[in-house]
Protein backbone atom coordinates (compact mmCIF):
# COMPACT_ATOMS: atom_id res chain seq x y z
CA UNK A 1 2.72 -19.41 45.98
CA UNK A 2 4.88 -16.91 43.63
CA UNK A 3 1.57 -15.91 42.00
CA UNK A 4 -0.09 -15.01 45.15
CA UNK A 5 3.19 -12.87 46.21
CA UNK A 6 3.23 -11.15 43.50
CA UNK A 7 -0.19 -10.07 43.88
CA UNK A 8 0.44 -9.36 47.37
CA UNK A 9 3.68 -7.08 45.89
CA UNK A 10 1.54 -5.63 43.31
CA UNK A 11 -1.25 -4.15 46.07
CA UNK A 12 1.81 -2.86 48.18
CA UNK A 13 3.21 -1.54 45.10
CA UNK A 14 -0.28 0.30 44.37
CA UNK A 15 -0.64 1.02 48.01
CA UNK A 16 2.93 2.55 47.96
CA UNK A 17 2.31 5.20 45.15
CA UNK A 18 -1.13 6.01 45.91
CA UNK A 19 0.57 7.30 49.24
CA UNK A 20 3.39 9.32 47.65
CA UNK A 21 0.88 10.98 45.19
CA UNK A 22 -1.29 12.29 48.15
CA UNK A 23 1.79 12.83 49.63
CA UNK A 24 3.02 14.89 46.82
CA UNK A 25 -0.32 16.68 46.58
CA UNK A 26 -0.47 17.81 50.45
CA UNK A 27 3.15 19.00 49.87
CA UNK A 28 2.05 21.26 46.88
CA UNK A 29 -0.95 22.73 48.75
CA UNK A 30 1.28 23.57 51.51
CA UNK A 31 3.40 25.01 49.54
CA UNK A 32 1.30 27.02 47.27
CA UNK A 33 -0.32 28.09 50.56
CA UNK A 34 3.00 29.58 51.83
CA UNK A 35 3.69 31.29 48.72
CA UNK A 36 -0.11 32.65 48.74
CA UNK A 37 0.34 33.74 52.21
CA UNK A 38 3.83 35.42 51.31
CA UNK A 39 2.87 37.13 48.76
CA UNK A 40 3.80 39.63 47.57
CA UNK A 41 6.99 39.19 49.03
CA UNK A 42 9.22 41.75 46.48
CA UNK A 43 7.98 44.82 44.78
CA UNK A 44 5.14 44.19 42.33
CA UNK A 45 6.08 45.64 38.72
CA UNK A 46 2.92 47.96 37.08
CA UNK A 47 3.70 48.28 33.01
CA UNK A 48 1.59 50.88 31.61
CA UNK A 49 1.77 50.85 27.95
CA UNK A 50 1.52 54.72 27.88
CA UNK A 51 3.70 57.53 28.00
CA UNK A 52 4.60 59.04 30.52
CA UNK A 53 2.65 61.91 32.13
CA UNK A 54 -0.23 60.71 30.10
CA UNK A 55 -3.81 61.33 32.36
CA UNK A 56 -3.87 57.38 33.00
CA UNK A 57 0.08 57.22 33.85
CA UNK A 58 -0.33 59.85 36.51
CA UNK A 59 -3.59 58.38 37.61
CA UNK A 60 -1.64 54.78 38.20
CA UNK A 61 0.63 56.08 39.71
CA UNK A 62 -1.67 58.21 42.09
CA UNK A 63 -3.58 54.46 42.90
CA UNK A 64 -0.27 52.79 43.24
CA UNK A 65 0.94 55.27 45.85
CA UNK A 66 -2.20 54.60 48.18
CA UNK A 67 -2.23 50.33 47.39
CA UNK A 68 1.47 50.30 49.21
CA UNK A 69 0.78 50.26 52.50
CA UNK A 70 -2.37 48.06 52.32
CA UNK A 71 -0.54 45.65 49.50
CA UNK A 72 2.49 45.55 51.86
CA UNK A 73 5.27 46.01 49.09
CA UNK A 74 6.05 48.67 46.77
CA UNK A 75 4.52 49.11 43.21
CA UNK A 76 7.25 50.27 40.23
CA UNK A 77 5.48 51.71 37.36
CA UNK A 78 7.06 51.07 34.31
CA UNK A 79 5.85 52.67 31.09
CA UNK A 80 5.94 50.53 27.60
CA UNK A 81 4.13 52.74 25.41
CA UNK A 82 4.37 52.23 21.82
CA UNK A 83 2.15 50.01 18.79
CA UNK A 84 -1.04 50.88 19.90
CA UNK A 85 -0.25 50.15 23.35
CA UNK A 86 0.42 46.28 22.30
CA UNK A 87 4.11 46.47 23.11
CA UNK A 88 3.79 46.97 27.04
CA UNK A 89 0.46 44.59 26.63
CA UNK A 90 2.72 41.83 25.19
CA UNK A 91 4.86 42.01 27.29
CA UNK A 92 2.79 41.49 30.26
CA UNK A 93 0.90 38.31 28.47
CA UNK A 94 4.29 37.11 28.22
CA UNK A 95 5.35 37.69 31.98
CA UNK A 96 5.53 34.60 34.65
CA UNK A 97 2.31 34.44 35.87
CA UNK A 98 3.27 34.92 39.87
CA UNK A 99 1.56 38.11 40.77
CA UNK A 100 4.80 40.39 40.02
CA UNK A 101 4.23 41.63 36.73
CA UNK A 102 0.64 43.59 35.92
CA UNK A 103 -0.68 45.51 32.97
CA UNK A 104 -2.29 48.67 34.06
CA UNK A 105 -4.38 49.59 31.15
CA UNK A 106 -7.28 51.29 28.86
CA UNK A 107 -9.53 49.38 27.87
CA UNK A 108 -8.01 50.40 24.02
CA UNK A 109 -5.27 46.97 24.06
CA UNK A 110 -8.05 44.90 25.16
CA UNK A 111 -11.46 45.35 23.05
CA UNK A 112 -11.09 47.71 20.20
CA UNK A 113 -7.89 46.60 18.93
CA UNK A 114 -9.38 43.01 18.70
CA UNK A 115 -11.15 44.37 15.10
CA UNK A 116 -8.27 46.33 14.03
CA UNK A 117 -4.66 44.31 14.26
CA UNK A 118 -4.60 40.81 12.92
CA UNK A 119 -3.54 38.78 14.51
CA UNK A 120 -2.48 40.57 17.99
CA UNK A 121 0.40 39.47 19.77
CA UNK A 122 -1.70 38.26 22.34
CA UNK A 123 -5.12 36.79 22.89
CA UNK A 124 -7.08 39.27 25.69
CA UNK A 125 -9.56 36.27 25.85
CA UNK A 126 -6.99 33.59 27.01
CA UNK A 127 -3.60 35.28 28.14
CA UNK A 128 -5.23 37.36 31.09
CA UNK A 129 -6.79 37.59 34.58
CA UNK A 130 -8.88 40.45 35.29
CA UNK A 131 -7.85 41.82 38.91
CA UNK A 132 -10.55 45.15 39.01
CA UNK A 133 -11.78 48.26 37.12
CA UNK A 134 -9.95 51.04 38.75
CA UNK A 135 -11.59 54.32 36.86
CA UNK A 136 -13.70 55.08 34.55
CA UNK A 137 -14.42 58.52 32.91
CA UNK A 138 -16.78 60.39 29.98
CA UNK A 139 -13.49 61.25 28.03
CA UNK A 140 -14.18 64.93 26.58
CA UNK A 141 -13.70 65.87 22.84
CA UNK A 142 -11.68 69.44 22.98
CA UNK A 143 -11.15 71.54 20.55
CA UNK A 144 -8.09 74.25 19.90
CA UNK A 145 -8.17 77.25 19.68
CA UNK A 146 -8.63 78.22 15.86
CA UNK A 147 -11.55 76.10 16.04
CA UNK A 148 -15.21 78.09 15.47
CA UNK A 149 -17.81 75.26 16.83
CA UNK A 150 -18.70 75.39 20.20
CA UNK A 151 -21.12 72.39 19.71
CA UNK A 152 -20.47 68.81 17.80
CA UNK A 153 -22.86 69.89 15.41
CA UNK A 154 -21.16 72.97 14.31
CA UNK A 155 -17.49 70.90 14.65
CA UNK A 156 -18.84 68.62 11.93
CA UNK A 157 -19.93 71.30 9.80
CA UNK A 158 -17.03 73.06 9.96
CA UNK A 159 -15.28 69.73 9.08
CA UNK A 160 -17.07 69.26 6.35
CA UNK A 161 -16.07 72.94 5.21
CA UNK A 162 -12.34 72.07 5.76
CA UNK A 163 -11.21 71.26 1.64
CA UNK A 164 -8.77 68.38 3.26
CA UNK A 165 -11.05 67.91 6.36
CA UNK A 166 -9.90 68.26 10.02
CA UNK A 167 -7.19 66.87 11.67
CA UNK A 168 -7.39 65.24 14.89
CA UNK A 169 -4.61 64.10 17.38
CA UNK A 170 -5.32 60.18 18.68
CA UNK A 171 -2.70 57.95 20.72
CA UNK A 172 -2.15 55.57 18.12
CA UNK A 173 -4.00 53.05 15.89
CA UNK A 174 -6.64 51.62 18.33
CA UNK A 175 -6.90 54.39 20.91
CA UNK A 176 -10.38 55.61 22.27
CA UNK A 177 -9.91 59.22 19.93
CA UNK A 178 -8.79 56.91 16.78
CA UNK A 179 -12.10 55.11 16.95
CA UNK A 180 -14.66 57.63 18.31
CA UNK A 181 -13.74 60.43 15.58
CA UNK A 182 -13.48 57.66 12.63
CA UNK A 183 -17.05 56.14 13.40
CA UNK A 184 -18.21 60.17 13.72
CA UNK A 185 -17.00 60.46 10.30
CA UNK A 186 -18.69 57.43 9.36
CA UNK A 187 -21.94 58.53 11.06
CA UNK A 188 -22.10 62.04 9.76
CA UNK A 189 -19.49 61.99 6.00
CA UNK A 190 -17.66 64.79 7.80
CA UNK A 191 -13.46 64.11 7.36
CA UNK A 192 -11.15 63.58 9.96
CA UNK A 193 -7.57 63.17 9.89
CA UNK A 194 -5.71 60.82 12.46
CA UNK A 195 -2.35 62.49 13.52
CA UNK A 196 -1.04 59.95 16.38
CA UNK A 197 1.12 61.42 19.49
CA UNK A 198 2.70 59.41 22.13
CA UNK A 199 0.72 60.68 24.77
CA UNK A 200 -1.82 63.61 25.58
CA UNK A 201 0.69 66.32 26.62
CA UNK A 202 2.28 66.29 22.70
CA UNK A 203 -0.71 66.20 21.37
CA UNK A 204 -2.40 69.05 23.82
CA UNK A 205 0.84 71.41 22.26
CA UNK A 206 -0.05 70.66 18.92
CA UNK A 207 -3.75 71.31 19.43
CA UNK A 208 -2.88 74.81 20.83
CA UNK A 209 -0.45 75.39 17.48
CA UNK A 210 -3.11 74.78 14.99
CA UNK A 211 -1.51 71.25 13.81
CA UNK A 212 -4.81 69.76 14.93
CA UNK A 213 -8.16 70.76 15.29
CA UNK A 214 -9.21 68.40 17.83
CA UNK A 215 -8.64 65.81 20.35
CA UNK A 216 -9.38 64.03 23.83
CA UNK A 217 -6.90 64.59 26.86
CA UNK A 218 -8.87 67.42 28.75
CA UNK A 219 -7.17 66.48 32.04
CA UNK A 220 -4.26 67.48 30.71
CA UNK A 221 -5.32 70.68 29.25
CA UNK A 222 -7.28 72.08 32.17
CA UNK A 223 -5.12 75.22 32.71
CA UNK A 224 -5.66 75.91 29.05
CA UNK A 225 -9.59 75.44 29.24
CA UNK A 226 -9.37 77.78 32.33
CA UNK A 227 -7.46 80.13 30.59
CA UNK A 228 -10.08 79.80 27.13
CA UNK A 229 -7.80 78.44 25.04
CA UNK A 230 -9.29 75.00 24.72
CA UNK A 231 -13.27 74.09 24.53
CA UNK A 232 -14.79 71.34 25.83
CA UNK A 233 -17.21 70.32 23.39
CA UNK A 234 -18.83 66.81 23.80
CA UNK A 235 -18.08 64.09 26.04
CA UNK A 236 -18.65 59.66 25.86
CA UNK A 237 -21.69 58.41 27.71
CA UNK A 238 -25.70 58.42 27.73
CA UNK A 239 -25.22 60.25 30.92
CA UNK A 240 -23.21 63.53 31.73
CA UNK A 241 -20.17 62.41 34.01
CA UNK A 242 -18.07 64.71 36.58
CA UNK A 243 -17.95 67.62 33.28
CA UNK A 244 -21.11 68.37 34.19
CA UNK A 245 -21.43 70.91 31.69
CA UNK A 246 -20.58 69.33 28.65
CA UNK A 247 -23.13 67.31 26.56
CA UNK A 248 -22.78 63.60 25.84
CA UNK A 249 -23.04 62.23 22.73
CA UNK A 250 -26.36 61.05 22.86
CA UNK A 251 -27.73 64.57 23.89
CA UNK A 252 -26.06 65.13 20.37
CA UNK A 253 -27.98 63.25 18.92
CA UNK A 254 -25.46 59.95 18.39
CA UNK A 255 -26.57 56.75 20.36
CA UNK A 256 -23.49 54.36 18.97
CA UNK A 257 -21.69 52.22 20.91
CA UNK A 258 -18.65 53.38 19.99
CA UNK A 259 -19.54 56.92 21.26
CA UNK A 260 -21.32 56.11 24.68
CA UNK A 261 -19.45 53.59 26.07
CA UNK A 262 -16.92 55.11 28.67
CA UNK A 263 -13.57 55.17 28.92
CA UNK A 264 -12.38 53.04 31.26
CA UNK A 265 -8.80 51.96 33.57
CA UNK A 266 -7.81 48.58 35.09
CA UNK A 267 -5.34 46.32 36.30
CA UNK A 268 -5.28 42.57 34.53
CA UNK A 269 -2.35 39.85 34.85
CA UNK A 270 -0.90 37.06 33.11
CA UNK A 271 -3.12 33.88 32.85
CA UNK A 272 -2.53 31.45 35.52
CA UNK A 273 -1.38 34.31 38.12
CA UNK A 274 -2.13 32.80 41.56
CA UNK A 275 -5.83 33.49 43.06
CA UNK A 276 -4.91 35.05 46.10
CA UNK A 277 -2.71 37.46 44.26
CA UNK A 278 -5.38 38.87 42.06
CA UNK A 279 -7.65 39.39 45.23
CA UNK A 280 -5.32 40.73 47.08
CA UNK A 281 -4.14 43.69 44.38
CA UNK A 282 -8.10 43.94 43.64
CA UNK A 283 -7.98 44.61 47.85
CA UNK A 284 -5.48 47.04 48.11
CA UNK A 285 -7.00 48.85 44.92
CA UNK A 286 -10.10 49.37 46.56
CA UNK A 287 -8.41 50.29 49.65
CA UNK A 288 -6.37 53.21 47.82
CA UNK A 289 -9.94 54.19 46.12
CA UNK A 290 -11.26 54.91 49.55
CA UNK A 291 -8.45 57.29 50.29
CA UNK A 292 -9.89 61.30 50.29
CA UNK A 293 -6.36 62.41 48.55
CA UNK A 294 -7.02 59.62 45.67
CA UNK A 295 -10.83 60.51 44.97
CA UNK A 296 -9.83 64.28 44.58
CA UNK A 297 -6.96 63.54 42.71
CA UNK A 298 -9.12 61.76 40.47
CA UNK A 299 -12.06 63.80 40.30
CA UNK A 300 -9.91 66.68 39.30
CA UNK A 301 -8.80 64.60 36.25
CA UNK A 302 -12.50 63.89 35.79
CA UNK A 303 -12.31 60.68 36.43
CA UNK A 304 -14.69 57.68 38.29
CA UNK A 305 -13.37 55.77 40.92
CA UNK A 306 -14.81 52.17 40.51
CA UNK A 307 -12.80 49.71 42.35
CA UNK A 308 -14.98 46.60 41.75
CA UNK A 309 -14.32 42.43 41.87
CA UNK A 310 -12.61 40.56 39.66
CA UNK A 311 -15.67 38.84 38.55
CA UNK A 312 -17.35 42.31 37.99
CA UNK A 313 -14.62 43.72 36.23
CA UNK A 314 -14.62 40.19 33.97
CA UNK A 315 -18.27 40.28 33.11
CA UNK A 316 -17.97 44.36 32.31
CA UNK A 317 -14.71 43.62 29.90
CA UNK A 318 -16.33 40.39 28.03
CA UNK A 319 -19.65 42.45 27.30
CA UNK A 320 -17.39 45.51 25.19
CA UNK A 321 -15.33 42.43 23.81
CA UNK A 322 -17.92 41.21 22.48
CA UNK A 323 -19.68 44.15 20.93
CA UNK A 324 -17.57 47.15 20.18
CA UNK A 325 -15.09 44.97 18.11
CA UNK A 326 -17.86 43.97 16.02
CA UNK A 327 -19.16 47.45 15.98
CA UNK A 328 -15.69 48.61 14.67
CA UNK A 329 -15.87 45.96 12.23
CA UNK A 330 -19.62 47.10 10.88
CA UNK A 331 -18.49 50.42 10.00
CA UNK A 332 -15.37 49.40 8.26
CA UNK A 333 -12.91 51.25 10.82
CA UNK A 334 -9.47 49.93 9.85
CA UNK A 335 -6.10 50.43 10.87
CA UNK A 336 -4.76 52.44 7.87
């Protein structure tokens, strides 16, 4: 008798908690599903780990301006520039993963400075979610005005003329001119000297006083290339891009990796950051692509709108991380 109550407890017992785990289970989903259909719910924070005024900075905040209305909160762009851009990236990796706090990016924090800081702060492999590609663009090399060359060839002669070789200004160890002009020097034995600015418009002032001979930033120097004080001379890519009349560097004669891969922008979150949030920014991005004052705001600043999927933008990002680091690391580029 007391062996076959107990059983009989024991089933209820089983019976009892099966029920309040389902239970529990159909009260998360509902509850994850209010907070999905909430969201956003407060303004959504944008840390861009660039200085202000920067090309990219005023391009974010260009996209951000047209994903309001269609996000249904307001975006706050927040700058974090500093270390390579791995200050405002850290933080980010850091940041609750609810859909409030997202890096808008180069692709600089996220593939080439794999092969150049170790260890990183962070883990771009594990501590993100890749929302969409927002831009890309065929960054241009320009040159100031004491420069001779009009072509790359003649710039890396007349580097190779200079006694202490030419100086170039780059955004910091890491950044898209700190690798391009030390694998050109690696490529050709010409010398170039990294001078790092905190953001294009420093380093376009520079350029024009004869601190540097070269650098990359032409959409913030497009008064000065009007007015002839600043050449274009080469731009990234196999393919010409919206400078139509600048050469790539393959036309140079340069088919690296590190030279013909574009420049690219993006939005990525915290690991973990809901589903539903991630498609809805990558939504509202696209949205904000579409609009006529956006594209010519961008194509003025030479850049591509791309607005593409999260899985896209995944597959694009894991390709370059798995190849330009390890092209960095075959020609010895380092961080000194």
């Amino acid at each position: 008798m007391h062996s076959y109550i107990a059983r009989t407890s024991r089933r209820y017992i089983s019976a009892f908690a099966a029920g309040a785990v389902i239970g529990l289970t159909v009260l998360q989903a509902g509850v994850l599903h209010a907070q999905d259909a909430s969201y956003p719910s407060r303004p959504v924070v944008w840390v861009v780990p660039y200085a202000a005024g920067a090309p990219a900075d005023i391009a974010f905040r260009k996209i951000a301006e047209g994903m309001t209305a269609p996000l249904g909160a307001t975006i706050v762009v927040q700058n974090r520039p500093g270390a390579g851009a791995t200050i405002g990236t850290t933080e980010v990796a850091k940041a609750r993963p609810d859909g409030y706090t997202i890096l808008a990016t180069l692709n600089d924090p996220l593939v080439s400075l794999v092969a150049l800081m170790d260890p990183l702060p962070y883990n771009p492999a594990k501590d993100f979610v890749f929302i969409t590609k927002l831009t890309q663009s065929k960054a241009a090399m320009i040159a100031g005005p004491h420069i001779k060359a009009r072509t790359l060839r003649e710039l890396i002669d007349e580097a190779k003329a200079m006694p202490n070789g030419m100086a170039y200004g780059s955004f910091g160890v890491g950044s898209f001119p700190h690798i391009i002009m030390e694998a050109l020097s690696r490529r050709t034995g010409a010398k170039f000297v990294n001078v790092n600015y905190r953001g294009s418009p420093q380093a376009i002032q520079e350029l024009l006083s004869g601190q540097t001979g070269v650098t990359f930033g032409a959409a913030a120097a497009v008064q000065y290339i009007k007015e002839g004080k600043i050449r274009l001379i080469v731009q990234l890519g196999e393919e010409r891009g919206l400078l139509g009349e600048v050469p790539t560097f393959t036309e140079s004669g340069f088919n690296d990796v590190l030279l013909t891969t574009p420049l690219w922008s993006g939005l990525v979150a915290p690991a973990g950051t809901p589903r539903a949030a991630v498609e809805k920014l990558a939504a509202a991005a696209r949205v904000s692509l579409e609009r006529e004052d956006v594209q010519d705001f961008l194509v003025a600043i030479a850049f591509e709108r791309v607005g593409n999927s999260p899985e896209e933008f995944t597959a694009q990002w894991r390709k370059e991380y798995e190849t330009i680091p390890a092209a960095i690391r075959s020609l010895g580029i380092t961080a000194n």
